[in-house]
N, C-alpha and C. Protein backbone atom coordinates (compact mmCIF):
# COMPACT_ATOMS: atom_id res chain seq x y z
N UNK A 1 -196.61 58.19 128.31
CA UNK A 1 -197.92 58.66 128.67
C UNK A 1 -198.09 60.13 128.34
N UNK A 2 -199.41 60.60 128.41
CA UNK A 2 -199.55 61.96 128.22
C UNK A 2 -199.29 62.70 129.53
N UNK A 3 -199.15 64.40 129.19
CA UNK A 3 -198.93 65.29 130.33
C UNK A 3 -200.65 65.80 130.42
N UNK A 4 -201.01 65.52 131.30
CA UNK A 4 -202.39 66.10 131.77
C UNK A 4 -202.27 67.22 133.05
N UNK A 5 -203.08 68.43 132.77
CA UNK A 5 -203.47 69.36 133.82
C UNK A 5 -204.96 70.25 133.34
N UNK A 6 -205.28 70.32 134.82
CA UNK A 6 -206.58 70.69 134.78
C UNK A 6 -206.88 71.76 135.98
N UNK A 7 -206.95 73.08 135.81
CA UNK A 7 -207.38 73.61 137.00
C UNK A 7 -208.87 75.05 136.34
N UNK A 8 -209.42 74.87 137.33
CA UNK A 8 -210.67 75.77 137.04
C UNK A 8 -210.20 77.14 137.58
N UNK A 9 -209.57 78.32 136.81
CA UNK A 9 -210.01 79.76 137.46
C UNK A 9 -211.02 80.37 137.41
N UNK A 10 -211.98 80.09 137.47
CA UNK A 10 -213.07 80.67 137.25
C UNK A 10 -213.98 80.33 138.80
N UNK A 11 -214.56 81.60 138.93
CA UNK A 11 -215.05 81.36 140.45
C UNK A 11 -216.80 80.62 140.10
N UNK A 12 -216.68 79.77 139.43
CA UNK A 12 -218.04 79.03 138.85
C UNK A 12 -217.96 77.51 139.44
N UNK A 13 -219.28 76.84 139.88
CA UNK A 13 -218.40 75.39 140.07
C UNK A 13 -218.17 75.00 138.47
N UNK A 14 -217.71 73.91 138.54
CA UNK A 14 -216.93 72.97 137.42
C UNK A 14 -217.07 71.66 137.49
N UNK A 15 -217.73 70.88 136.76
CA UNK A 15 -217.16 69.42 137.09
C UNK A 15 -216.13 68.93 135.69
N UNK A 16 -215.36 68.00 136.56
CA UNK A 16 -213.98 67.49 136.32
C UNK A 16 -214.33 65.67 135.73
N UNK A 17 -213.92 65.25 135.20
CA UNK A 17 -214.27 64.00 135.03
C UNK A 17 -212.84 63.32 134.28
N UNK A 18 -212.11 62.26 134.96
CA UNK A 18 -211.40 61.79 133.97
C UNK A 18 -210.96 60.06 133.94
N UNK A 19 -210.49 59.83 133.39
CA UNK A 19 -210.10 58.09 133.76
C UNK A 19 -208.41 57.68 133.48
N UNK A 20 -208.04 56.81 134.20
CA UNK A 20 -206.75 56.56 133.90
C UNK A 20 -206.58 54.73 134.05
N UNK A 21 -205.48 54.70 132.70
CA UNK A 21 -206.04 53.15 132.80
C UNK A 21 -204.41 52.59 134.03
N UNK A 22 -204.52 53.05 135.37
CA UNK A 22 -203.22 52.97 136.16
C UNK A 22 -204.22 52.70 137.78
N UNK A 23 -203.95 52.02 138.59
CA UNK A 23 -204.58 52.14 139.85
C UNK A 23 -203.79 53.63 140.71
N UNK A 24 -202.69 53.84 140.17
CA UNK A 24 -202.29 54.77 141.15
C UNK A 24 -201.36 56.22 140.15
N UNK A 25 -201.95 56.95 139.46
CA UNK A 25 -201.51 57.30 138.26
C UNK A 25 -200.39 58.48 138.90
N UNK A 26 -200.61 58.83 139.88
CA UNK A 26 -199.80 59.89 140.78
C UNK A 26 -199.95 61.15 140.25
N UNK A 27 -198.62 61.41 140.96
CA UNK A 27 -198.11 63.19 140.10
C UNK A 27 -196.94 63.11 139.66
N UNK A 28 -196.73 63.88 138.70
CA UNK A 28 -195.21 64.21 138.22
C UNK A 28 -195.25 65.23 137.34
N UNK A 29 -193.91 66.04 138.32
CA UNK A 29 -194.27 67.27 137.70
C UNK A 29 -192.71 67.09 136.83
N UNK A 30 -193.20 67.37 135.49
CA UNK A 30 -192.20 67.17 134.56
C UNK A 30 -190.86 68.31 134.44
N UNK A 31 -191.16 69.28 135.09
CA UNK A 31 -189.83 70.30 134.96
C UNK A 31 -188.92 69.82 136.37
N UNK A 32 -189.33 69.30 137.67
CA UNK A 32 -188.75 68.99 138.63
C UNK A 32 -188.49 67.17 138.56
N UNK A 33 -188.76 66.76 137.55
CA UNK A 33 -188.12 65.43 137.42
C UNK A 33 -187.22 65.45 136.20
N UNK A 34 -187.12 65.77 135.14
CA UNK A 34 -186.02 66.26 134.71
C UNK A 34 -184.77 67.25 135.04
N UNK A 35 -185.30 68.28 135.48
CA UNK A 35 -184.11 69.26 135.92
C UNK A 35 -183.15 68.55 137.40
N UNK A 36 -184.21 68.19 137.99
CA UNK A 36 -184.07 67.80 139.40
C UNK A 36 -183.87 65.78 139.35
N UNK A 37 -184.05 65.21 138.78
CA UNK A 37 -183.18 63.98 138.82
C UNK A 37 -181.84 63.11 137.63
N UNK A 38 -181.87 64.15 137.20
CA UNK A 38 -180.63 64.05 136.38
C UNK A 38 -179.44 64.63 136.45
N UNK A 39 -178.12 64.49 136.17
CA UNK A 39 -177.22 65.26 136.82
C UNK A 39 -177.02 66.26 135.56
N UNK A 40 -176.52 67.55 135.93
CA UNK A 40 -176.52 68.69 135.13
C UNK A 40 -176.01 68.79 133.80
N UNK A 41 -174.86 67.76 134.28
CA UNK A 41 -174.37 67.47 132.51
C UNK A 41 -174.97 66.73 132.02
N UNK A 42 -175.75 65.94 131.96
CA UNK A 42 -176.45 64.99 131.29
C UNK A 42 -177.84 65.92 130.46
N UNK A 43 -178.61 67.12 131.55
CA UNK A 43 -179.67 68.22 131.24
C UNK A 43 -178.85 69.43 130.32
N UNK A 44 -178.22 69.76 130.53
CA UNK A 44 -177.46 70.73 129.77
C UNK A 44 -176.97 70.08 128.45
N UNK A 45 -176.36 68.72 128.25
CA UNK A 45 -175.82 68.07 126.77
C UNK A 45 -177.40 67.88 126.29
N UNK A 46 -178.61 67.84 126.71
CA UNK A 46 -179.51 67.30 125.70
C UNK A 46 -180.93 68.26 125.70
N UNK A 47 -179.92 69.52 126.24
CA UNK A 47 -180.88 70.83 125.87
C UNK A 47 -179.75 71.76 124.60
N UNK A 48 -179.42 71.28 124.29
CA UNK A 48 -178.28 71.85 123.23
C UNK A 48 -176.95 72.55 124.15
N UNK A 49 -176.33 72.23 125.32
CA UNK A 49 -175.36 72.69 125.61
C UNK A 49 -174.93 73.92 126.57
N UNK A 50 -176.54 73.72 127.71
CA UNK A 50 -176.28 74.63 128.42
C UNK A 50 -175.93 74.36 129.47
N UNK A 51 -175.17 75.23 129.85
CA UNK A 51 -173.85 75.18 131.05
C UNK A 51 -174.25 74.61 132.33
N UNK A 52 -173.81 74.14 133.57
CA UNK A 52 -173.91 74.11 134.70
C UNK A 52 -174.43 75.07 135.96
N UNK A 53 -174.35 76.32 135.21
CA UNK A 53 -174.41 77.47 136.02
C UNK A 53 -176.49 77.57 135.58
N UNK A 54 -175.94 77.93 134.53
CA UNK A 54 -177.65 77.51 134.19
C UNK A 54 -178.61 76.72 134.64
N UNK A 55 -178.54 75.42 134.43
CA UNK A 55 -179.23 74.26 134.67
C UNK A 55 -178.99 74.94 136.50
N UNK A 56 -178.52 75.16 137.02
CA UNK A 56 -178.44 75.02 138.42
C UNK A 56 -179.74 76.29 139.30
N UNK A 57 -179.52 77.36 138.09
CA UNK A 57 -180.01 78.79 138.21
C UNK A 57 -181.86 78.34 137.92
N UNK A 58 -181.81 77.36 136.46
CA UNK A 58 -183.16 77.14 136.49
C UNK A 58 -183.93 75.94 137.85
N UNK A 59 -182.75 75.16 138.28
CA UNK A 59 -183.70 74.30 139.82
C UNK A 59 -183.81 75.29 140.96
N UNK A 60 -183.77 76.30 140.98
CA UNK A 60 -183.47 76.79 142.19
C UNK A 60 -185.02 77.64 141.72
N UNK A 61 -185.13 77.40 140.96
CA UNK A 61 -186.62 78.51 140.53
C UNK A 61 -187.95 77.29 140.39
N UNK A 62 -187.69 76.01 140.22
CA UNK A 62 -188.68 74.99 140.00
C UNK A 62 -189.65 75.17 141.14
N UNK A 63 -190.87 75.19 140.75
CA UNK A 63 -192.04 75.17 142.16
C UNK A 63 -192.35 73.92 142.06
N UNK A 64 -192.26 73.64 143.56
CA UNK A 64 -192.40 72.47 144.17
C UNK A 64 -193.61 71.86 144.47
N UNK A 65 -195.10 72.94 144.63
CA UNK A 65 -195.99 72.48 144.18
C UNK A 65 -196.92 72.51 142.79
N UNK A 66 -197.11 71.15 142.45
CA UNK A 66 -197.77 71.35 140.90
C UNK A 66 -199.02 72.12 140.51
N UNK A 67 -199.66 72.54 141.78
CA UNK A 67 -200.95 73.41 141.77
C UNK A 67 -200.76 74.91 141.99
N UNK A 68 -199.84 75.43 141.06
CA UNK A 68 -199.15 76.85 141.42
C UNK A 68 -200.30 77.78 141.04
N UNK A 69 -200.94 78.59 142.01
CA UNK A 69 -201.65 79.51 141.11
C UNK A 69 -203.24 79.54 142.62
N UNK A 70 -203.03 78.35 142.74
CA UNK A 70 -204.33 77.99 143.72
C UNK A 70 -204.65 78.99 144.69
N UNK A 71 -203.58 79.25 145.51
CA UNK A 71 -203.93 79.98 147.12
C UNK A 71 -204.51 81.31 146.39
N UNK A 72 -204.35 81.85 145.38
CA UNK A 72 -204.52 83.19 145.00
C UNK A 72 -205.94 82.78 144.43
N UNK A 73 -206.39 81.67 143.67
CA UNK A 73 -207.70 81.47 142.96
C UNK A 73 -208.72 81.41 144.40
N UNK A 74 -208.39 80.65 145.03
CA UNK A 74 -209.10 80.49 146.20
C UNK A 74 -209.16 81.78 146.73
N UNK A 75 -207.98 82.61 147.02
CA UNK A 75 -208.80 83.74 148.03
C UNK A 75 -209.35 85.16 146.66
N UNK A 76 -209.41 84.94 145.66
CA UNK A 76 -210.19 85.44 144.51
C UNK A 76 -212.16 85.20 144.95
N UNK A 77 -211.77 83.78 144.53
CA UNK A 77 -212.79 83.06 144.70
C UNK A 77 -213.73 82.72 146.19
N UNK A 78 -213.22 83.65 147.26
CA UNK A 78 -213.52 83.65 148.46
C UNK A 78 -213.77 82.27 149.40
N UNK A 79 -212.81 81.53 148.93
CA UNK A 79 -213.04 79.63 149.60
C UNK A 79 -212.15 79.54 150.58
């Protein structure tokens, strides 16, 4: 499937419109399902060979929510 994201910074309304041919299409955030459900050697052999220490250094930095950026647009945007 494709990676889709959509967020409005702009303090304007916006309309959004989209379709998915899935009843329940979810979320998935693609840097915390790779980094984070695979084991390190498996992410490190098929990023060309980076270490354990690495791969470990980049989950510890993954944001956990996929709408990173929001709380700050909102209080921009006075909502």
């Amino acid at each position: 499937g494709a990676i889709h994201f959509e967020q409005n910074l702009n303090c304007t309304p916006a309309t959004f419109v989209a379709a998915f041919n899935s009843e329940d299409p979810g979320v998935l955030t693609i840097g915390n399902s790779f980094f984070g459900s695979l084991p390190a050697t498996v992410v490190g052999a098929s990023l060309g060979g980076l270490n354990i220490t690495t791969i470990e250094d980049i989950r510890v930095h993954l944001v956990q929510n996929p709408s990173v950026g929001i709380a700050e647009c909102r209080q921009r945007c006075g909502l």
